[in-house]
C-alpha atoms as a PDB file:
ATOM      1  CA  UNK A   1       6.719 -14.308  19.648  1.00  0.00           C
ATOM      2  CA  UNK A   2       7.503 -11.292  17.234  1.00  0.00           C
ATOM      3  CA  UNK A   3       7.581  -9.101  19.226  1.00  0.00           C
ATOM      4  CA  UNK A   4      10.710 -11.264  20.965  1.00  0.00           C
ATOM      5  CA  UNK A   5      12.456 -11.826  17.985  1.00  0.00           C
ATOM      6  CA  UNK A   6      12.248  -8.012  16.649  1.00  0.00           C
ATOM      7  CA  UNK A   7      13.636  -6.683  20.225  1.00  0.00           C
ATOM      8  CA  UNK A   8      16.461 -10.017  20.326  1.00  0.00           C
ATOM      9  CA  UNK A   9      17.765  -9.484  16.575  1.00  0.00           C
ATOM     10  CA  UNK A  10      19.199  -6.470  17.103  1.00  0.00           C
ATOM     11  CA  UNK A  11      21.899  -8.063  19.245  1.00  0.00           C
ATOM     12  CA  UNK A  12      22.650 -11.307  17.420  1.00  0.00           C
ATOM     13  CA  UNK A  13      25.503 -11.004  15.307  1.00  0.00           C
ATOM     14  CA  UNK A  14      25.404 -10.892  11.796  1.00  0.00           C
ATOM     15  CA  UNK A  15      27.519 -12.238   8.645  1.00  0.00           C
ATOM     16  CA  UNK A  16      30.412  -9.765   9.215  1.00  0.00           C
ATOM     17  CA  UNK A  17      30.134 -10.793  12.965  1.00  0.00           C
ATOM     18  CA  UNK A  18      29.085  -7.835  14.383  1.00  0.00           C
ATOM     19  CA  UNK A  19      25.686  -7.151  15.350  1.00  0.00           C
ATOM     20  CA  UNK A  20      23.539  -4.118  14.701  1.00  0.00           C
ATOM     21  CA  UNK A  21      23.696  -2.100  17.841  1.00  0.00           C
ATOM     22  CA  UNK A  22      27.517  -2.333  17.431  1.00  0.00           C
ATOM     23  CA  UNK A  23      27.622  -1.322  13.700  1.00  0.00           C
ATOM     24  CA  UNK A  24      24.809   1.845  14.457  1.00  0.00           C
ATOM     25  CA  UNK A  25      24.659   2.418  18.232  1.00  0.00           C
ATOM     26  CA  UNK A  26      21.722   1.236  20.664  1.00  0.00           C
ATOM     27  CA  UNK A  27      19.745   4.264  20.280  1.00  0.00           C
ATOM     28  CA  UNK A  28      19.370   4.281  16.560  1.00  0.00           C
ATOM     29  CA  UNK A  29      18.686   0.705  16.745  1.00  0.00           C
ATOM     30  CA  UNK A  30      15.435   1.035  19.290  1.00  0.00           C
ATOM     31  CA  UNK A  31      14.142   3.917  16.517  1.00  0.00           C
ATOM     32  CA  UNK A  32      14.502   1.742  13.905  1.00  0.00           C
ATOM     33  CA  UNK A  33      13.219  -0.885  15.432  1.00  0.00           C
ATOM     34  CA  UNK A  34      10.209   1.241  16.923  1.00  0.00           C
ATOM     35  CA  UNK A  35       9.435   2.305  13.270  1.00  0.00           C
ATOM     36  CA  UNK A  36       9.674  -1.081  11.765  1.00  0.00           C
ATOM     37  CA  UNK A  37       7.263  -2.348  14.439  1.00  0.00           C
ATOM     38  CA  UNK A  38       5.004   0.642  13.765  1.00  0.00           C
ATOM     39  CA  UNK A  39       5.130   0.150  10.450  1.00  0.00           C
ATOM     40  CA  UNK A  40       4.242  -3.630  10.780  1.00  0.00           C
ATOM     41  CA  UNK A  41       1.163  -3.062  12.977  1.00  0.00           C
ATOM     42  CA  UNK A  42      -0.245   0.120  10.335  1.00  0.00           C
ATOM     43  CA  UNK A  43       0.222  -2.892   7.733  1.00  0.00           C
ATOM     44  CA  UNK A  44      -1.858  -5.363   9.225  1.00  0.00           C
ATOM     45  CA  UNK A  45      -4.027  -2.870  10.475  1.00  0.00           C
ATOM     46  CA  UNK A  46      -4.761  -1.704   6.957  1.00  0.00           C
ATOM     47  CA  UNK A  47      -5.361  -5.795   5.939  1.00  0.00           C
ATOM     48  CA  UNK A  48      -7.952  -6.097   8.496  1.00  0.00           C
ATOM     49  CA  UNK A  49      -9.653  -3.416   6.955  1.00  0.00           C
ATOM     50  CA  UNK A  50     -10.000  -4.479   3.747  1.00  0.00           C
ATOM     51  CA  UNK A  51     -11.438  -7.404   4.528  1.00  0.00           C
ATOM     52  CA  UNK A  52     -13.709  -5.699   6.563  1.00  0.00           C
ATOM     53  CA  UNK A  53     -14.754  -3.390   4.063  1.00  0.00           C
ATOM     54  CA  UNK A  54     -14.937  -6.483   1.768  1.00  0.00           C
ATOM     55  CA  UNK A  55     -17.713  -7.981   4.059  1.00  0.00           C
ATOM     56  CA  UNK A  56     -19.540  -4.899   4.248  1.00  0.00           C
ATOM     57  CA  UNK A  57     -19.253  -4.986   0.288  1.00  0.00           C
ATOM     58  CA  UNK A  58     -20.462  -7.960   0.238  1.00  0.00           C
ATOM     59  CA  UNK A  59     -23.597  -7.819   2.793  1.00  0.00           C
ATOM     60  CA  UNK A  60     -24.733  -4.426   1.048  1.00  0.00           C
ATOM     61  CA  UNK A  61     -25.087  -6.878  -2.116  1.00  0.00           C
ATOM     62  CA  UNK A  62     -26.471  -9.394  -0.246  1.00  0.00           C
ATOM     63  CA  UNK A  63     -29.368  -6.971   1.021  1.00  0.00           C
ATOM     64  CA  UNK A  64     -30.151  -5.787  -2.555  1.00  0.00           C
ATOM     65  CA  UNK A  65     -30.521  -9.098  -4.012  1.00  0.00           C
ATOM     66  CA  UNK A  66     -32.965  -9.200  -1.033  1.00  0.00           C
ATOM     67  CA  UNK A  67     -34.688  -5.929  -1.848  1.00  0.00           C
ATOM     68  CA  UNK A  68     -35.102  -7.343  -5.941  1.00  0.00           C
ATOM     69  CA  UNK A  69     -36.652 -10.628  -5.120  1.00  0.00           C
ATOM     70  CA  UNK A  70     -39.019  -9.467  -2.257  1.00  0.00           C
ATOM     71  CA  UNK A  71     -40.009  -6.538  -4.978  1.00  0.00           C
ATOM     72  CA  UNK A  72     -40.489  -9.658  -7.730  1.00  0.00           C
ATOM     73  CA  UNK A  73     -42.400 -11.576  -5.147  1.00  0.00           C
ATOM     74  CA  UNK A  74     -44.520  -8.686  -4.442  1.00  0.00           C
ATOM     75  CA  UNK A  75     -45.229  -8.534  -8.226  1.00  0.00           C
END
């Protein structure tokens, strides 16, 4: 459904009634476009990632609390 509205909003018109591909030509507004998408997808790439790296994180602790109690059982 983004993906519709970022390729549709281009064309509606805006407050001064005109819409962007009049006010910077059709061209420049694919690139910027293109690059806002891009830009989007690095984002939420990058979000995903930190929560990945938070569940490593957190398993790594998880195995060392482990490690301690097995050793304290041992003893």
């Amino acid at each position: 459904m983004a993906g519709i509205a970022i390729v549709i909003l281009p064309f509606v018109p805006g407050r001064h009634g005109t819409s962007t591909v009049e006010d910077f030509g059709l061209k420049n507004t694919i690139v910027f476009s293109a690059i806002f998408y891009i830009v989007l997808v690095v984002l939420a790439i990058n979000a995903n990632n930190r929560k990945v790296e938070y569940k490593i994180s957190s398993l790594e602790v998880d195995i060392e609390t482990l490690k301690s109690k097995k050793s304290e059982l041992i003893d």
